[in-house]
PDB file of N, CA and C in Angstrom:
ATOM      1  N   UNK A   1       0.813  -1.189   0.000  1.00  0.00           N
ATOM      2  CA  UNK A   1       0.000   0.000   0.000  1.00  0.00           C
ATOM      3  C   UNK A   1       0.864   1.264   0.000  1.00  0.00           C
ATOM      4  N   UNK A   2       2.348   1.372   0.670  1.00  0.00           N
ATOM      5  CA  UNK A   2       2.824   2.386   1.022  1.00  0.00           C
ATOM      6  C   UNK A   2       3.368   2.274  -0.512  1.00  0.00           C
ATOM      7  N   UNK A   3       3.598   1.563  -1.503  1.00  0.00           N
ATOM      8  CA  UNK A   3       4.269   1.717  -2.768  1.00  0.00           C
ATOM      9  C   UNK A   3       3.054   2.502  -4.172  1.00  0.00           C
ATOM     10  N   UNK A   4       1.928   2.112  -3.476  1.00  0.00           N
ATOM     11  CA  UNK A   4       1.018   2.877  -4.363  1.00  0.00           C
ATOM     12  C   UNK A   4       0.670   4.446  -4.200  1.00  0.00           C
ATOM     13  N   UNK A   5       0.703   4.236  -2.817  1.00  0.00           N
ATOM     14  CA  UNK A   5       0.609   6.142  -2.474  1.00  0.00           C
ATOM     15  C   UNK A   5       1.480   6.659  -2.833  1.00  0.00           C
ATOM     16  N   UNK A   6       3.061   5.783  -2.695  1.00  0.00           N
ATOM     17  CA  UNK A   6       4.359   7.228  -3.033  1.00  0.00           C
ATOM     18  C   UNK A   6       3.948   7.113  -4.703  1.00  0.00           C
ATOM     19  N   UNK A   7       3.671   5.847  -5.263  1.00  0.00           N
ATOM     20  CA  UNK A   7       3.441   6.075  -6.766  1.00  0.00           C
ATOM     21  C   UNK A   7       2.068   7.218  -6.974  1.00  0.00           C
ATOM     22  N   UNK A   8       1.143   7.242  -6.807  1.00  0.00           N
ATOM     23  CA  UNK A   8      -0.234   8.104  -7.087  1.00  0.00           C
ATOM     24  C   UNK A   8       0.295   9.339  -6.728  1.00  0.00           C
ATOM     25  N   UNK A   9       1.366   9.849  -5.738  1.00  0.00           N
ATOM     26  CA  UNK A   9       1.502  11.278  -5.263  1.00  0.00           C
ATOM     27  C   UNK A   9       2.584  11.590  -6.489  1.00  0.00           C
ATOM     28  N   UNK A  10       3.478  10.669  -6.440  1.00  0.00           N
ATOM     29  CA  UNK A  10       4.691  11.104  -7.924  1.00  0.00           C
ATOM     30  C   UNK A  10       3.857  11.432  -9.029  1.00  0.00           C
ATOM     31  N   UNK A  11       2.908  10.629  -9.419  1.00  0.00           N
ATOM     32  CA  UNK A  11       2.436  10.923 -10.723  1.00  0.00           C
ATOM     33  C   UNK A  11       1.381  12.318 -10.637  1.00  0.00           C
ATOM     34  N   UNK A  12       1.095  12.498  -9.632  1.00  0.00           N
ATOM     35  CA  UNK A  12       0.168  13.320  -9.547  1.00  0.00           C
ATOM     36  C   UNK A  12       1.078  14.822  -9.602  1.00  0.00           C
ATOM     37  N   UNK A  13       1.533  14.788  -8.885  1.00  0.00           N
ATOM     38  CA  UNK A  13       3.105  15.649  -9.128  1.00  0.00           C
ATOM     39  C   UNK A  13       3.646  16.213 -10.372  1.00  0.00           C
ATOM     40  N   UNK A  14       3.983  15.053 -11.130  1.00  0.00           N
ATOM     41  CA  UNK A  14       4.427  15.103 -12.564  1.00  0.00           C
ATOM     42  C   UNK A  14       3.651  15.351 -13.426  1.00  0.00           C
ATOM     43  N   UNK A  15       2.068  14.721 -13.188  1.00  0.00           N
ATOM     44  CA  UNK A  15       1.021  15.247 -14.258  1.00  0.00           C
ATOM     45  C   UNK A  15       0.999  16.685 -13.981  1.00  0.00           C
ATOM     46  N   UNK A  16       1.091  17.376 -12.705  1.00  0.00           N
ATOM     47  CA  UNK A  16       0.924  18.993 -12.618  1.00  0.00           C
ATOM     48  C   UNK A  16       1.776  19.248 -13.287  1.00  0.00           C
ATOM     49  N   UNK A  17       3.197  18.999 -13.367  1.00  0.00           N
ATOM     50  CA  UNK A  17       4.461  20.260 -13.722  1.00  0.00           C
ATOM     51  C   UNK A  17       3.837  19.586 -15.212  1.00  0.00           C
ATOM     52  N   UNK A  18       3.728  18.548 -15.804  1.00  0.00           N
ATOM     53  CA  UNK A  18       3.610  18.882 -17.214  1.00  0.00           C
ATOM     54  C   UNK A  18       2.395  19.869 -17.620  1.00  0.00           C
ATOM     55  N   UNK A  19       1.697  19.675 -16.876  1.00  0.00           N
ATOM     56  CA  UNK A  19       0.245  20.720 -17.368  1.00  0.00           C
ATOM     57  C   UNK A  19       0.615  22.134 -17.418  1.00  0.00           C
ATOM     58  N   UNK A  20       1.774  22.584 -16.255  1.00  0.00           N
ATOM     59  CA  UNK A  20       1.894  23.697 -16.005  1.00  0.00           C
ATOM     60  C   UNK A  20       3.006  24.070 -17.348  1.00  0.00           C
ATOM     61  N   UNK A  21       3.770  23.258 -17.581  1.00  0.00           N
ATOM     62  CA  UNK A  21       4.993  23.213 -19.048  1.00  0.00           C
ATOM     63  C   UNK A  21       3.882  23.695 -20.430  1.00  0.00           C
ATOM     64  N   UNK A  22       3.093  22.781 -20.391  1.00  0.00           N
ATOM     65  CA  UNK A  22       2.477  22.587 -21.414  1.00  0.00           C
ATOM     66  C   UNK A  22       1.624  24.071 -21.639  1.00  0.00           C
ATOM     67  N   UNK A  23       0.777  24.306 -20.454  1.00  0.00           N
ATOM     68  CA  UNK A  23      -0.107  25.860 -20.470  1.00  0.00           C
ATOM     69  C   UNK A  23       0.982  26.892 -20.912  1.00  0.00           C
ATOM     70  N   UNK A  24       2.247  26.535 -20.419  1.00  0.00           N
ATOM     71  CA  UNK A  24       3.170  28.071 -20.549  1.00  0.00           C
ATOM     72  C   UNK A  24       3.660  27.410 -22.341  1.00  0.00           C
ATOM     73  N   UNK A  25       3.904  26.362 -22.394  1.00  0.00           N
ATOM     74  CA  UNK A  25       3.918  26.465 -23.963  1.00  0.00           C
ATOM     75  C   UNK A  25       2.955  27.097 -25.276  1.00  0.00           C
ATOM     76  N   UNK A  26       1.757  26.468 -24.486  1.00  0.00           N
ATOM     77  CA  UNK A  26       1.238  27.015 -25.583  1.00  0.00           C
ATOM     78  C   UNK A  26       0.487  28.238 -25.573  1.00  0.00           C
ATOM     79  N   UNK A  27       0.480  28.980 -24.333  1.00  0.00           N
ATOM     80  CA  UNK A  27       0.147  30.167 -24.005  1.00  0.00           C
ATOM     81  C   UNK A  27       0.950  31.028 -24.538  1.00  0.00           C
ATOM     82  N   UNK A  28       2.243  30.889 -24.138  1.00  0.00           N
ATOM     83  CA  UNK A  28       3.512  31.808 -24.877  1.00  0.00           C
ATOM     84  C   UNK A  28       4.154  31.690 -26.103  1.00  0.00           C
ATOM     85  N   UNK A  29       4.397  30.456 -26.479  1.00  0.00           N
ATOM     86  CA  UNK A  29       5.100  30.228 -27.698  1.00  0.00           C
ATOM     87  C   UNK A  29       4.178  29.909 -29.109  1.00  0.00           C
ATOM     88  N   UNK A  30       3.374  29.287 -28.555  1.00  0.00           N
ATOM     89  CA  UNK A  30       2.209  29.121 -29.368  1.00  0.00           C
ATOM     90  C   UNK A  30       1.070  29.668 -30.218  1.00  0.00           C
ATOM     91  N   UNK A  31       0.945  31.072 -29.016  1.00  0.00           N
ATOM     92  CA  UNK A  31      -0.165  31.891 -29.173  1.00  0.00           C
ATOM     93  C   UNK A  31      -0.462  32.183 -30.520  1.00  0.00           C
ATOM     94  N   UNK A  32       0.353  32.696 -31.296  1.00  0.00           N
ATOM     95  CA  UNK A  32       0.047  33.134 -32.606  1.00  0.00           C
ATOM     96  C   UNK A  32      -0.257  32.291 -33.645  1.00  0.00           C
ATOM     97  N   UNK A  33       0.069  31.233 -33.331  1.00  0.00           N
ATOM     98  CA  UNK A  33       0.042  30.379 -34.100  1.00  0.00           C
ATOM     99  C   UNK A  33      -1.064  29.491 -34.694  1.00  0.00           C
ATOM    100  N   UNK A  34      -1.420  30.144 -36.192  1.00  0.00           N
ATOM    101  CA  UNK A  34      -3.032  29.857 -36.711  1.00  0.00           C
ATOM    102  C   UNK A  34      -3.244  28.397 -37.557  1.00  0.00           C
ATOM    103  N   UNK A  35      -3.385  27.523 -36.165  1.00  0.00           N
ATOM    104  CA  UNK A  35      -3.303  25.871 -37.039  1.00  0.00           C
ATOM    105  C   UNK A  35      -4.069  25.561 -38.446  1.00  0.00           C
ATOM    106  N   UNK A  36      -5.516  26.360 -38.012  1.00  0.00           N
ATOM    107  CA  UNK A  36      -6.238  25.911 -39.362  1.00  0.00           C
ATOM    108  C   UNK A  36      -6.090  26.628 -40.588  1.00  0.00           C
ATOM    109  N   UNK A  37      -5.382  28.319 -40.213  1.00  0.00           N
ATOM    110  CA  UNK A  37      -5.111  29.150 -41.549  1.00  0.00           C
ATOM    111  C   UNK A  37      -4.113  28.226 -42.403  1.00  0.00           C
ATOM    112  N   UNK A  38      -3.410  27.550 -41.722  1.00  0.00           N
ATOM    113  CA  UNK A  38      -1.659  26.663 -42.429  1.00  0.00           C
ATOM    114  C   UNK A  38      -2.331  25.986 -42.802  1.00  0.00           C
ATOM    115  N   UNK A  39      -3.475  24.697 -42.208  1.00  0.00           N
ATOM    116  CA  UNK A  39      -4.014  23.346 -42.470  1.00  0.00           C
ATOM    117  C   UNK A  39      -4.686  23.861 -43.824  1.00  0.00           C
ATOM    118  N   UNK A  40      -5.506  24.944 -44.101  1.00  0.00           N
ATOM    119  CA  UNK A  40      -5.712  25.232 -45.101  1.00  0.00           C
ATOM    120  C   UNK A  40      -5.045  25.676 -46.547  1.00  0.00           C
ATOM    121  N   UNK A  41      -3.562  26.641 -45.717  1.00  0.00           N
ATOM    122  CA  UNK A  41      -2.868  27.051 -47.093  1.00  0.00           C
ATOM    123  C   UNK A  41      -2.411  25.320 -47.761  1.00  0.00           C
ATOM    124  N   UNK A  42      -2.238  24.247 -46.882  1.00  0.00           N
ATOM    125  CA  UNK A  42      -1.302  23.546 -47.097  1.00  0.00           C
ATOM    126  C   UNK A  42      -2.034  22.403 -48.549  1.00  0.00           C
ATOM    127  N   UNK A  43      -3.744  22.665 -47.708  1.00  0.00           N
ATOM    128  CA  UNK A  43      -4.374  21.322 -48.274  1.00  0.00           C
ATOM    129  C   UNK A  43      -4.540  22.270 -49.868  1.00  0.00           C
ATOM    130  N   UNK A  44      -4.626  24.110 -49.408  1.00  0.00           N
ATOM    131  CA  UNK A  44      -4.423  24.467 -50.888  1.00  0.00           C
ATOM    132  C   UNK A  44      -3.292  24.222 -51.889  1.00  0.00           C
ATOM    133  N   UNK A  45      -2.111  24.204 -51.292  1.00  0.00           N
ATOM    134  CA  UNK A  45      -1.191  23.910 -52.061  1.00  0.00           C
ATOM    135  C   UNK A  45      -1.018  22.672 -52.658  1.00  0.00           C
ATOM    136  N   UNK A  46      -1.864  21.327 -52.070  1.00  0.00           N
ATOM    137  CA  UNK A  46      -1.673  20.000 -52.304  1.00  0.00           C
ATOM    138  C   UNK A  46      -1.846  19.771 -53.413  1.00  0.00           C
ATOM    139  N   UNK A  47      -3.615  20.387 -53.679  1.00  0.00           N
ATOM    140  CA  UNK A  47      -4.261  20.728 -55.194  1.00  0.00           C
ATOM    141  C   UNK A  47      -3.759  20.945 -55.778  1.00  0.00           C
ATOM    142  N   UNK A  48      -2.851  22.431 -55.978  1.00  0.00           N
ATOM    143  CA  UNK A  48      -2.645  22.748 -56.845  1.00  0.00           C
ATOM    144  C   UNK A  48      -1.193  22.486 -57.437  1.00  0.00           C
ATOM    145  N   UNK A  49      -0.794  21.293 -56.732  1.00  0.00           N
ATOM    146  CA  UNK A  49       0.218  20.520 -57.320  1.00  0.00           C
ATOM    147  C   UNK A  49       1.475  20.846 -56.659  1.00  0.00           C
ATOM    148  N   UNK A  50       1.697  22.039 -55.534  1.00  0.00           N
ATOM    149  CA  UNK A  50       2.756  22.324 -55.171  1.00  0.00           C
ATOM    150  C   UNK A  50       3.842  21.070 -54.212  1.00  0.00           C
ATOM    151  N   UNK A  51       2.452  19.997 -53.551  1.00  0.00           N
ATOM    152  CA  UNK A  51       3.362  19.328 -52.984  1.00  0.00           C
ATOM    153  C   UNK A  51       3.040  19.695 -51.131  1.00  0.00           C
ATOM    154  N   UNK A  52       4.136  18.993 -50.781  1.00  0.00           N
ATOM    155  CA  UNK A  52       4.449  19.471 -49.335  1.00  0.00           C
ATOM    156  C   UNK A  52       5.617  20.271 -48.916  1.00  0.00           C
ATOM    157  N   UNK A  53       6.115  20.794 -50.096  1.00  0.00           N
ATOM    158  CA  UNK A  53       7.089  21.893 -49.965  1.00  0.00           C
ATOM    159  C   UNK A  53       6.783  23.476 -50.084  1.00  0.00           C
ATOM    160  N   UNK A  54       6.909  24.214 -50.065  1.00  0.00           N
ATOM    161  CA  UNK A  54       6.395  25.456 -50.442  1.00  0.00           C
ATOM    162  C   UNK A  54       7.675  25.839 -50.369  1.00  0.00           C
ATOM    163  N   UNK A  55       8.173  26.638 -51.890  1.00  0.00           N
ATOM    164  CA  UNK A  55       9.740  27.249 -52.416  1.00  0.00           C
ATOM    165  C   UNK A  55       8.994  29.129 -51.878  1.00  0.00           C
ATOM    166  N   UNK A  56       9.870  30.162 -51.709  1.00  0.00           N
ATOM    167  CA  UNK A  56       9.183  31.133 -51.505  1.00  0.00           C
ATOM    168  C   UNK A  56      10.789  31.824 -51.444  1.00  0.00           C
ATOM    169  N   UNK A  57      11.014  32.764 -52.670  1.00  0.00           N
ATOM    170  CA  UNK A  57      11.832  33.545 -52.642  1.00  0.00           C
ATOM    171  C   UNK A  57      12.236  34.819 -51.853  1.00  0.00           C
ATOM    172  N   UNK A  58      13.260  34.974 -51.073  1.00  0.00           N
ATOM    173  CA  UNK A  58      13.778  35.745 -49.821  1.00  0.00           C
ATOM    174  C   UNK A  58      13.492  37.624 -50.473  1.00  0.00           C
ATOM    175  N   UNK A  59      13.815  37.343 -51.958  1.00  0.00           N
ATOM    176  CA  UNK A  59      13.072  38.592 -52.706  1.00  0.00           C
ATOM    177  C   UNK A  59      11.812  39.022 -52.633  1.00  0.00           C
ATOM    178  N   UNK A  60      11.060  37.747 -52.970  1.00  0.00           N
ATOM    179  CA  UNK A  60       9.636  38.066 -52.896  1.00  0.00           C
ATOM    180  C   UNK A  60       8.863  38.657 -51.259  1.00  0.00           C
ATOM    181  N   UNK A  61       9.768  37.959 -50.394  1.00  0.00           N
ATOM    182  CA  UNK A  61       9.426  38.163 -49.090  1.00  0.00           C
ATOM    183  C   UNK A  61       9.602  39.655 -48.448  1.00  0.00           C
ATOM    184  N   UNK A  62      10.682  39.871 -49.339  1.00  0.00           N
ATOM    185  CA  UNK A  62      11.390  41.038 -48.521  1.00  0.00           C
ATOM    186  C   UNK A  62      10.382  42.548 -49.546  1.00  0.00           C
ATOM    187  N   UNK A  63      10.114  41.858 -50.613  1.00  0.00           N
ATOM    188  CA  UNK A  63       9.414  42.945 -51.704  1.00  0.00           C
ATOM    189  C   UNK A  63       7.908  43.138 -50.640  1.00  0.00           C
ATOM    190  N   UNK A  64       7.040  41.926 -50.243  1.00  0.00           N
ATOM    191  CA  UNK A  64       5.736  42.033 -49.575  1.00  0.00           C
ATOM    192  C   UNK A  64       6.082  42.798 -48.028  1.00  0.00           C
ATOM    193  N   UNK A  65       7.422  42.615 -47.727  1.00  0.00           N
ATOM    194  CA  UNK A  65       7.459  43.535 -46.543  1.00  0.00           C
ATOM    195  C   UNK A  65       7.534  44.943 -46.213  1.00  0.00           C
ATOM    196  N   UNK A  66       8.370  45.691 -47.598  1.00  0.00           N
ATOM    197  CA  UNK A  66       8.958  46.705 -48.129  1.00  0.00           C
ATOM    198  C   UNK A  66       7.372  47.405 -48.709  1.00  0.00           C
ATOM    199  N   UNK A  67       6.473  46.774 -49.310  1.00  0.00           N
ATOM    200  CA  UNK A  67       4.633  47.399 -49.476  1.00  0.00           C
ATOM    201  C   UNK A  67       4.054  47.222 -48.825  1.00  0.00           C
ATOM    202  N   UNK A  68       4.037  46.377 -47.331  1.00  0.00           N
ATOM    203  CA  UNK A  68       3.223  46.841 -45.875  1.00  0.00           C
ATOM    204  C   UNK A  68       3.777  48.030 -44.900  1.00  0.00           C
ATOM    205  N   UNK A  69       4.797  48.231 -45.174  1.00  0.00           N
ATOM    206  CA  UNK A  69       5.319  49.302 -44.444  1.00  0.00           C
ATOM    207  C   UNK A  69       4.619  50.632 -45.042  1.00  0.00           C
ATOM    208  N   UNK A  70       3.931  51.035 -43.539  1.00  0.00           N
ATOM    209  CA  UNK A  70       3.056  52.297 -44.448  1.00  0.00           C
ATOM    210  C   UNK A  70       4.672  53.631 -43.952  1.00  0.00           C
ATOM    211  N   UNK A  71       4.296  54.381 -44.910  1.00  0.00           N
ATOM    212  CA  UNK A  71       5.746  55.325 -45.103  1.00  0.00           C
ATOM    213  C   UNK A  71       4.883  56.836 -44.298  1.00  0.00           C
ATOM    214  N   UNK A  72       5.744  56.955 -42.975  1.00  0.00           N
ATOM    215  CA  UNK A  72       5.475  57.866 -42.533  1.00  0.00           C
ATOM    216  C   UNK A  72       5.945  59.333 -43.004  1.00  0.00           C
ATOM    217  N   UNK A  73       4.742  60.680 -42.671  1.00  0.00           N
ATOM    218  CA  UNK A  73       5.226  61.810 -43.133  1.00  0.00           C
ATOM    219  C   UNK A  73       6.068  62.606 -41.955  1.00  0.00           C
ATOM    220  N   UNK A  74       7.049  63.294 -42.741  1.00  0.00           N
ATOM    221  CA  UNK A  74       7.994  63.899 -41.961  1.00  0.00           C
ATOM    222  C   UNK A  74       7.413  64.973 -41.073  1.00  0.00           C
ATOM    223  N   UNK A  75       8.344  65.317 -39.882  1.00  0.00           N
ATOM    224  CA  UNK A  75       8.103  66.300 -39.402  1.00  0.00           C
ATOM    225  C   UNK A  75       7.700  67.741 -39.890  1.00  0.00           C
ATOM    226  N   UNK A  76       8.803  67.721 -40.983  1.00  0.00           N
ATOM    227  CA  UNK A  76       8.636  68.892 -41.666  1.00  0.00           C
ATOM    228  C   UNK A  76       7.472  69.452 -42.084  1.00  0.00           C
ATOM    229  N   UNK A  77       7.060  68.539 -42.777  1.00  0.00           N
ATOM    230  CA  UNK A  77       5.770  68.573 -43.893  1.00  0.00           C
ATOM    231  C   UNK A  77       4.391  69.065 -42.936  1.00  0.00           C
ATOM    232  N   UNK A  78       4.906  68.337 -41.644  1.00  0.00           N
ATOM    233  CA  UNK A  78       3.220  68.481 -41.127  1.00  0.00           C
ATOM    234  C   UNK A  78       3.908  69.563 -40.199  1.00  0.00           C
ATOM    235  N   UNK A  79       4.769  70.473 -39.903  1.00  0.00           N
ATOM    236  CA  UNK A  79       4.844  71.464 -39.278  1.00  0.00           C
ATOM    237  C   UNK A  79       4.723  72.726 -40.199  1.00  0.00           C
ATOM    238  N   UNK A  80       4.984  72.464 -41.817  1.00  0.00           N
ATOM    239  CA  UNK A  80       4.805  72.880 -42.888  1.00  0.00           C
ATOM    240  C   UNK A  80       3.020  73.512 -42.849  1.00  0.00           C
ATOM    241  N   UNK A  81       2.237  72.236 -42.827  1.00  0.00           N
ATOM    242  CA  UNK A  81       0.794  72.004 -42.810  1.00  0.00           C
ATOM    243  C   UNK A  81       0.195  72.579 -42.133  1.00  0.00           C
ATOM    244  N   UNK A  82       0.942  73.201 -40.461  1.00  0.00           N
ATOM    245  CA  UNK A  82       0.669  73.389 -39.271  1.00  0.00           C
ATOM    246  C   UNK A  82       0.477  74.782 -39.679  1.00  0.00           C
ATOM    247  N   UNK A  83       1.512  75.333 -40.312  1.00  0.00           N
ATOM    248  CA  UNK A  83       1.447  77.120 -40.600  1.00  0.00           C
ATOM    249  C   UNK A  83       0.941  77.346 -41.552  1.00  0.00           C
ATOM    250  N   UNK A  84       0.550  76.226 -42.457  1.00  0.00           N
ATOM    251  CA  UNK A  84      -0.376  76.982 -43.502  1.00  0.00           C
ATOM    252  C   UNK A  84      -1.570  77.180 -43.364  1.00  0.00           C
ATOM    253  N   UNK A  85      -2.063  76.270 -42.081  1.00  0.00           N
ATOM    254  CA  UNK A  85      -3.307  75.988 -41.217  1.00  0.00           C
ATOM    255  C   UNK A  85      -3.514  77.623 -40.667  1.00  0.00           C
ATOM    256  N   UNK A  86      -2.170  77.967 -39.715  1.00  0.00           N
ATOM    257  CA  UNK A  86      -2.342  79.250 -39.337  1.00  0.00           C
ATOM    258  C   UNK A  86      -2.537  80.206 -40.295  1.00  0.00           C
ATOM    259  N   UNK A  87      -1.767  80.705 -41.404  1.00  0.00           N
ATOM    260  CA  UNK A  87      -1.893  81.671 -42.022  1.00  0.00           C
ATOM    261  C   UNK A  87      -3.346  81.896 -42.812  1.00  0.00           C
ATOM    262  N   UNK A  88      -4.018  80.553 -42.951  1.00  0.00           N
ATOM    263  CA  UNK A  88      -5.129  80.681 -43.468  1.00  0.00           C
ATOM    264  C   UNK A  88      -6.143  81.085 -42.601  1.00  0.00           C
ATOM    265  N   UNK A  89      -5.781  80.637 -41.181  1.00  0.00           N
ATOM    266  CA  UNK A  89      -6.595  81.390 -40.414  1.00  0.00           C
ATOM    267  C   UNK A  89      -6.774  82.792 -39.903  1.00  0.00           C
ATOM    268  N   UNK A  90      -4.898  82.909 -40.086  1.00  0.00           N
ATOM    269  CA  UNK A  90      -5.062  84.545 -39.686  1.00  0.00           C
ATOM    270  C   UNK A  90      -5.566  84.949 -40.456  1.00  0.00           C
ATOM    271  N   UNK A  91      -5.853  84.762 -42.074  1.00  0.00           N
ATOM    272  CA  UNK A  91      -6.499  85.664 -43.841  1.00  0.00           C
ATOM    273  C   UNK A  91      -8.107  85.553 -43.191  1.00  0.00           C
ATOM    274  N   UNK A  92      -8.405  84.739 -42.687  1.00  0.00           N
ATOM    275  CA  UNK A  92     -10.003  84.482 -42.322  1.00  0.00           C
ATOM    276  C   UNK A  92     -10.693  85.535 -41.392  1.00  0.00           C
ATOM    277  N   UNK A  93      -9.695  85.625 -40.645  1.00  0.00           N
ATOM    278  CA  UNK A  93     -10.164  86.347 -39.118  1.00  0.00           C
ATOM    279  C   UNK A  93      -9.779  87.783 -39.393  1.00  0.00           C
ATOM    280  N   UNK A  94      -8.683  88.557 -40.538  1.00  0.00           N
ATOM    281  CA  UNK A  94      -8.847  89.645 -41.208  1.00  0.00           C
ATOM    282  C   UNK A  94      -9.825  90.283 -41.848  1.00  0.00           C
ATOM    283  N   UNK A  95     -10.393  89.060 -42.659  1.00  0.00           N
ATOM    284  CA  UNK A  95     -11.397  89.350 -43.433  1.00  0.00           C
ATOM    285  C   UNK A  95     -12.923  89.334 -42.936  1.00  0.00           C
ATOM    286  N   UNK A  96     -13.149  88.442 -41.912  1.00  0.00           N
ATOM    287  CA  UNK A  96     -13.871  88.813 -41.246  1.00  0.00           C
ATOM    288  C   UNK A  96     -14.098  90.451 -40.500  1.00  0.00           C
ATOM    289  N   UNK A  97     -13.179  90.324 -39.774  1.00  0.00           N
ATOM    290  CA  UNK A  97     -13.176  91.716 -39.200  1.00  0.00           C
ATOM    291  C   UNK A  97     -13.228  93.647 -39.831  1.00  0.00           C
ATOM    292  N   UNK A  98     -13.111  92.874 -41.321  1.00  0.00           N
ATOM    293  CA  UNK A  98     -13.126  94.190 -42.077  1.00  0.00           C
ATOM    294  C   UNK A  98     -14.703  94.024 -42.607  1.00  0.00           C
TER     295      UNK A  98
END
């Protein structure tokens, strides 16, 4: 009897730390990770003859990264924007007043 309790408390033990391994795996490392978007590109690629490889050029990759980057405007331009904002307001508030 005393060999089944130290066994039931070990395992019980070990089933926790893996649960607790396992939650921080796939909580953290995992998270992003969209099983059925892939399960789908993959079963698309099967069709269409590509296989279970997918070739994908470091060009092509770097070209789709280089057209998501939205291109921010300079300081200049919008401090530019800022005084033309004013001057149009000061022409407004002249003309008003006359």
């Amino acid at each position: 009897m005393e060999y089944y309790l130290r066994f039931v408390i070990t395992l019980s033990i070990g089933l926790v730390g893996l649960g607790l391994v396992l939650k921080v795996l796939l909580d953290e490392l995992f998270s992003d990770w969209d099983l059925f978007g892939e399960l789908g590109d993959w079963l698309r690629g099967t069709y269409q003859g590509r296989g279970l490889a997918h070739v994908e050029r470091t060009e092509d990759v770097m070209l789709e990264i280089e057209k998501s980057k939205v291109i921010p405007l300079s300081t200049r331009m919008i401090e530019k924007r800022r005084e033309q904002l004013e001057e149009i307001a000061a022409v407004e508030r002249n003309l008003k007043v006359r």
